[in-house]
Protein backbone atom coordinates (compact mmCIF):
# COMPACT_ATOMS: atom_id res chain seq x y z
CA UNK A 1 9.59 -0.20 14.33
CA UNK A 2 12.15 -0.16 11.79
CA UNK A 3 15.62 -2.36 12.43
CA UNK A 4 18.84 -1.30 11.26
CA UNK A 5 22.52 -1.98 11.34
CA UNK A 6 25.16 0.78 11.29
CA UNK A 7 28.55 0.32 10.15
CA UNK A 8 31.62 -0.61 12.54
CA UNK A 9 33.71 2.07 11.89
CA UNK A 10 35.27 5.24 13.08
CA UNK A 11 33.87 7.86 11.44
CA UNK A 12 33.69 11.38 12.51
CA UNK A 13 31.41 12.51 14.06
CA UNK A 14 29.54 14.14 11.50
CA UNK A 15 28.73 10.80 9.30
CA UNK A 16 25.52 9.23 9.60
CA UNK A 17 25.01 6.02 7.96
CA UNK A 18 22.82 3.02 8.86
CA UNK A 19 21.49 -0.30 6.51
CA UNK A 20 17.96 -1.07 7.11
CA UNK A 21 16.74 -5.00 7.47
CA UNK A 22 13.34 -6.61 6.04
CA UNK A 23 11.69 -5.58 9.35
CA UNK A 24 9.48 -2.45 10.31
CA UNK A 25 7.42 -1.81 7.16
CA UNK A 26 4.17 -2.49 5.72
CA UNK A 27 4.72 -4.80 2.65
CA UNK A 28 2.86 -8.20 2.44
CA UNK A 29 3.97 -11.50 1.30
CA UNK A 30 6.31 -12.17 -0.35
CA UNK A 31 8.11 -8.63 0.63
CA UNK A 32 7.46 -8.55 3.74
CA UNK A 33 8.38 -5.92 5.39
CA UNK A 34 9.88 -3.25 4.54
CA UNK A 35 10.77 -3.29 0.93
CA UNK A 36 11.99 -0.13 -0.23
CA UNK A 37 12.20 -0.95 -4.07
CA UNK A 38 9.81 0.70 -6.00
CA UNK A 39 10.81 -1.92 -9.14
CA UNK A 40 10.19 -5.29 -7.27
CA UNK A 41 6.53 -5.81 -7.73
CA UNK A 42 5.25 -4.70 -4.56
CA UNK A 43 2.40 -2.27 -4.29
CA UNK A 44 3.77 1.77 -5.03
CA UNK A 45 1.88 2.58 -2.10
CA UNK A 46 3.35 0.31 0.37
CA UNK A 47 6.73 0.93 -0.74
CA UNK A 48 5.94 4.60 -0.54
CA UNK A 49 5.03 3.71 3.11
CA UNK A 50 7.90 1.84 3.99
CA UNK A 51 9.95 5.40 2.46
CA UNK A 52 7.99 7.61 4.83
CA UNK A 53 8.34 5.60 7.55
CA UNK A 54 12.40 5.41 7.15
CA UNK A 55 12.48 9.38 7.05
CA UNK A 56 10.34 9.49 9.90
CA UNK A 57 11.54 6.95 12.47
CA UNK A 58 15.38 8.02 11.44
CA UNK A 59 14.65 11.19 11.20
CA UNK A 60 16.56 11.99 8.07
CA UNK A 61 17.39 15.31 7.48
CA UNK A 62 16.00 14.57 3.37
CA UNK A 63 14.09 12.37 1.56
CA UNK A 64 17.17 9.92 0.29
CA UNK A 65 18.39 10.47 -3.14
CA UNK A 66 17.36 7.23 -4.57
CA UNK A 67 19.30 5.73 -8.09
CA UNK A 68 18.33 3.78 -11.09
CA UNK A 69 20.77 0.90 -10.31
CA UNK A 70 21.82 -1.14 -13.70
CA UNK A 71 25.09 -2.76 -12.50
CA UNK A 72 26.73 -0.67 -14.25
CA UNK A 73 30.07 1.43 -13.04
CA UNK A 74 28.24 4.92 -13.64
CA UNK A 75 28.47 7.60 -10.72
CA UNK A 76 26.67 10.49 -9.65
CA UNK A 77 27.29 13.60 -7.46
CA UNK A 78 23.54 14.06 -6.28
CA UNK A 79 24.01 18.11 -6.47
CA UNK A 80 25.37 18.36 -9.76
CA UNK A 81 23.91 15.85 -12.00
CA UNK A 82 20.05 15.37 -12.92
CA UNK A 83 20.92 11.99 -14.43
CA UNK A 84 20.31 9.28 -11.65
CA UNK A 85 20.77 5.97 -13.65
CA UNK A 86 23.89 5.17 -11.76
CA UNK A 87 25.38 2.57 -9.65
CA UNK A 88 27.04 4.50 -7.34
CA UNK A 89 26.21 7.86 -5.59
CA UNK A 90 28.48 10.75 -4.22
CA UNK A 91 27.48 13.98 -2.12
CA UNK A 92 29.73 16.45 -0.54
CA UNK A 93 26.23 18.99 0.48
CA UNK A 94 25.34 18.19 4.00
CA UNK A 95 21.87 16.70 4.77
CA UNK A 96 21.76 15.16 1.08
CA UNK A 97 21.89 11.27 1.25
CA UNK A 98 23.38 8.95 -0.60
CA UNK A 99 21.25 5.50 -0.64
CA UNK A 100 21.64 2.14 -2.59
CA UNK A 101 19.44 -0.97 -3.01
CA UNK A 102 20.74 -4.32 -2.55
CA UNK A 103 19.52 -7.95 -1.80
CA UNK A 104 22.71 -10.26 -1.87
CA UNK A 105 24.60 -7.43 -3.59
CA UNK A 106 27.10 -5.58 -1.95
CA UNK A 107 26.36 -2.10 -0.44
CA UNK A 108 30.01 -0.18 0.00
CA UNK A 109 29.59 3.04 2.12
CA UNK A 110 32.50 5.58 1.98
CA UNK A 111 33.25 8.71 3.80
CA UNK A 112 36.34 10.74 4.07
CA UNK A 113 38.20 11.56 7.34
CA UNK A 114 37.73 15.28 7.73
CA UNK A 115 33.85 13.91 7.27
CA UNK A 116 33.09 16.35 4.20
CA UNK A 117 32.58 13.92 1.35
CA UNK A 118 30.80 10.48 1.35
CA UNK A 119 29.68 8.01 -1.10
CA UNK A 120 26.96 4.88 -1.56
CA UNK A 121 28.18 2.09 -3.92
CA UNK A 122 26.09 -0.76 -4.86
CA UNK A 123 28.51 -3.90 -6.15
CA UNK A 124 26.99 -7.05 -7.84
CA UNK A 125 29.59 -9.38 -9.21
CA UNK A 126 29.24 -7.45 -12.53
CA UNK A 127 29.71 -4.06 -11.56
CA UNK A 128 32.68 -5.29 -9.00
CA UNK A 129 34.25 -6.93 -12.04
CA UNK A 130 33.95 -4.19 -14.26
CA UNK A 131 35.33 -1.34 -11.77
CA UNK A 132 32.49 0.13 -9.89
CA UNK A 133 34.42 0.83 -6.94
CA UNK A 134 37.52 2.56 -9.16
CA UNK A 135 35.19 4.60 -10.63
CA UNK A 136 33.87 6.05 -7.31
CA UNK A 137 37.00 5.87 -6.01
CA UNK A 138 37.89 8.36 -9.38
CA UNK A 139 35.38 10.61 -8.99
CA UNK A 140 35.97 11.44 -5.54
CA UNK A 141 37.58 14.33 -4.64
CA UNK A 142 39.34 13.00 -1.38
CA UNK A 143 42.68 10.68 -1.76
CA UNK A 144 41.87 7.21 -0.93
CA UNK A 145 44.18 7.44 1.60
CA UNK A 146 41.96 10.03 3.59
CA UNK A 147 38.60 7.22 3.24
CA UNK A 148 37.39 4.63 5.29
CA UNK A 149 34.67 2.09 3.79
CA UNK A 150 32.43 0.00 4.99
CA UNK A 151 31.34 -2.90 3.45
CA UNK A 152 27.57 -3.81 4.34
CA UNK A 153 25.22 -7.10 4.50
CA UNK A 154 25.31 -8.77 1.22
CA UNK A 155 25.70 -12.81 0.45
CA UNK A 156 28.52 -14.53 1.47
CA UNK A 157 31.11 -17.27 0.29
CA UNK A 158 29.45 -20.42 1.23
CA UNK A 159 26.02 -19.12 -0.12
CA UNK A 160 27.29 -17.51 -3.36
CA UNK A 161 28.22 -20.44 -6.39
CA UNK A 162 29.60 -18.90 -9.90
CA UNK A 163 30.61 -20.97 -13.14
CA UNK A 164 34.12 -21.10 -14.49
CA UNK A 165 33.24 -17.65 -16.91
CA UNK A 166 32.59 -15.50 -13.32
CA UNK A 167 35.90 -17.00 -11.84
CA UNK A 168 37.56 -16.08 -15.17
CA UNK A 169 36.25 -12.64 -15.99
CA UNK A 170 38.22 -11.95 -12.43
CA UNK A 171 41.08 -13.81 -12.64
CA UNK A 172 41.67 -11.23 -15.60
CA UNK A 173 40.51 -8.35 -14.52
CA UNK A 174 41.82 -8.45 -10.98
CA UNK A 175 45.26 -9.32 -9.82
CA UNK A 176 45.11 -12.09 -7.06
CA UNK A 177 41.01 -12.67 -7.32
CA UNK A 178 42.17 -16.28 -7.22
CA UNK A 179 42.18 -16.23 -4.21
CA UNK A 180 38.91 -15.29 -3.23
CA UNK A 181 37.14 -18.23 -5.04
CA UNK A 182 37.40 -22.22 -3.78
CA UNK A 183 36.73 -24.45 -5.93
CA UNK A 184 33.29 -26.20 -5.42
CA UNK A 185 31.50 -28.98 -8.06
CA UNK A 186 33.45 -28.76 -11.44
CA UNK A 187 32.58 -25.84 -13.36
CA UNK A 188 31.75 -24.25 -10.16
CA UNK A 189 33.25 -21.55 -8.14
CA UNK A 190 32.46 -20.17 -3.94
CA UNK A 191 32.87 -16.47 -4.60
CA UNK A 192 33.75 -14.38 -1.59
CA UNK A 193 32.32 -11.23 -3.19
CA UNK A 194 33.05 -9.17 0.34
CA UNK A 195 36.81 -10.14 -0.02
CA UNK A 196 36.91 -9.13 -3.66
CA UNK A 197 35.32 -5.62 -2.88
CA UNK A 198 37.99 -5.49 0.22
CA UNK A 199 41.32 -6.36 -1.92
CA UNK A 200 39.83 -3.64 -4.84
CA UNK A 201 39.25 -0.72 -1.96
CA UNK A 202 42.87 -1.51 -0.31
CA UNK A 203 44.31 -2.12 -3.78
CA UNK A 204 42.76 1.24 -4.55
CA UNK A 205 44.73 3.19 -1.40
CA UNK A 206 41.73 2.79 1.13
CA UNK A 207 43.50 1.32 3.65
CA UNK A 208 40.51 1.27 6.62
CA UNK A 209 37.54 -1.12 5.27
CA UNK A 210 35.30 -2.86 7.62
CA UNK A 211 33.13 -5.56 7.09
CA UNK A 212 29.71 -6.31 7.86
CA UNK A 213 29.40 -10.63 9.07
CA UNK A 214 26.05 -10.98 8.29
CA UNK A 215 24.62 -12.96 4.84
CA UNK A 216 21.80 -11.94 3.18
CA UNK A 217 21.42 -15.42 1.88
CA UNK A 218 21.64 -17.31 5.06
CA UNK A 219 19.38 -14.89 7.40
CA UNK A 220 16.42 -14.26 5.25
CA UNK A 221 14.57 -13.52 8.17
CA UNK A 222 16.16 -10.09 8.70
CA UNK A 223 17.69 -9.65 5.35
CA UNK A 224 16.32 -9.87 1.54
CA UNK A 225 18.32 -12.20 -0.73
CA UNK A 226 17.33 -12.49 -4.53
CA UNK A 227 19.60 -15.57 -5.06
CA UNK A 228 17.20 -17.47 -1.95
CA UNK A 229 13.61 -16.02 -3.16
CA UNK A 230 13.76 -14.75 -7.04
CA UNK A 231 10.87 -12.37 -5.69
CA UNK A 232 11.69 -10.29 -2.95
CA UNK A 233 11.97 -6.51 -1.54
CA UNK A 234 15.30 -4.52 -1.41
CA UNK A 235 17.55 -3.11 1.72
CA UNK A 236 18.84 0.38 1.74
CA UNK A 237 22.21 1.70 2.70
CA UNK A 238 22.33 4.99 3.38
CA UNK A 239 24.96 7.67 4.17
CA UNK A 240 24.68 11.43 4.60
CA UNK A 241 26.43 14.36 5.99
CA UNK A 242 24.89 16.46 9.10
């Protein structure tokens, strides 16, 4: 049986949105279970598996709209544009979904209040750094003031060490980053990654963002975490409209 978590957050009542865990799928060693990446190196079949079985057992109202994720800070709205090599997803058509990948990265869900409009973001330290999250927030059509976002399983501060050109490339790009690094062995950097994606969202005008308090990197025995295992399977966060 497939696990998932779904976001703490009031959203009407119309939102659907859920993150799955490692565990309900088919995979094998050393992806294990259910690894919904198609560009990991786990067999086609059993990833295509692992799909079924999330549209079945969550009975989705579509198979999810899945994106070529480059960290990049490109955005799609799934019913206008064929392209799908994106970081960041947008729908407004009920019963389309809006899914990223992620295993230590950050996946940001985002739906508006009147519960017409939602968005998928997925938020490495590079796309975070280079505006990922402004761009969505850009291509919305709802204020920011009118979204909530949640902020989903991804690694955390004590698990996540940068060098001194990660802590810099912030420091410039974001006002008061700073304080969402400590400093750890010289040259090296904690990164609270979550807190960065918070202060960018609130910065932006979102002024409800919850935040999920599990690590991917700590709990790899219900979450994926490339930083832990180099080789491993991929988490979706989805979001969709009923």
């Amino acid at each position: 049986m497939i696990e998932t978590l779904k976001p703490d957050w009031a959203a009407p009542p119309q939102i659907s949105a859920c993150c799955t865990t490692r565990r309900g799928g088919v995979s094998q060693e050393p992806f294990d279970s259910l690894n919904l990446g198609l560009h990991v190196g786990d067999r086609a079949d059993h990833v295509l598996q692992n799909r079924q079985r999330l549209r079945e057992e969550l009975l989705l109202p579509s198979d999810p709209c899945w994106i070529n994720q480059t960290h990049s800070v490109e955005v799609v709205t799934l019913e206008q544009d064929d392209n799908r090599d994106a970081d960041a997803a947008i729908t407004r058509e009920a019963g389309r979904i809006a899914v990223v990948m992620t295993a230590d990265c950050l996946p940001i869900l985002l739906c508006n209040r009147a519960g017409s409009e939602v968005a998928a973001i997925h938020a490495g330290w590079r796309g975070l750094q280079a505006g990922v999250i402004q761009s969505t927030l850009a291509a919305m059509h709802s204020s920011p003031r009118q979204l909530m976002a949640w902020i989903g399983p991804g690694i955390s501060q004590a698990s996540f060490e940068v060098g001194d050109e990660v802590y810099a490339a912030f420091v410039d790009a974001l006002p008061g980053a700073a304080s969402c690094f400590s400093a750890n062995r010289p040259g090296h950097w904690l990164c609270d990654l979550a807190g960065l994606a918070a202060s960018v969202l609130r910065r932006g005008g979102v002024a409800e963002v919850s935040l999920s308090p599990h690590c991917s990197y700590r709990d790899v025995e219900m979450f994926y975490s490339y930083r832990h295992e180099t080789v491993t399977g991929r988490m979706a966060s989805l979001i969709w409209i009923n």
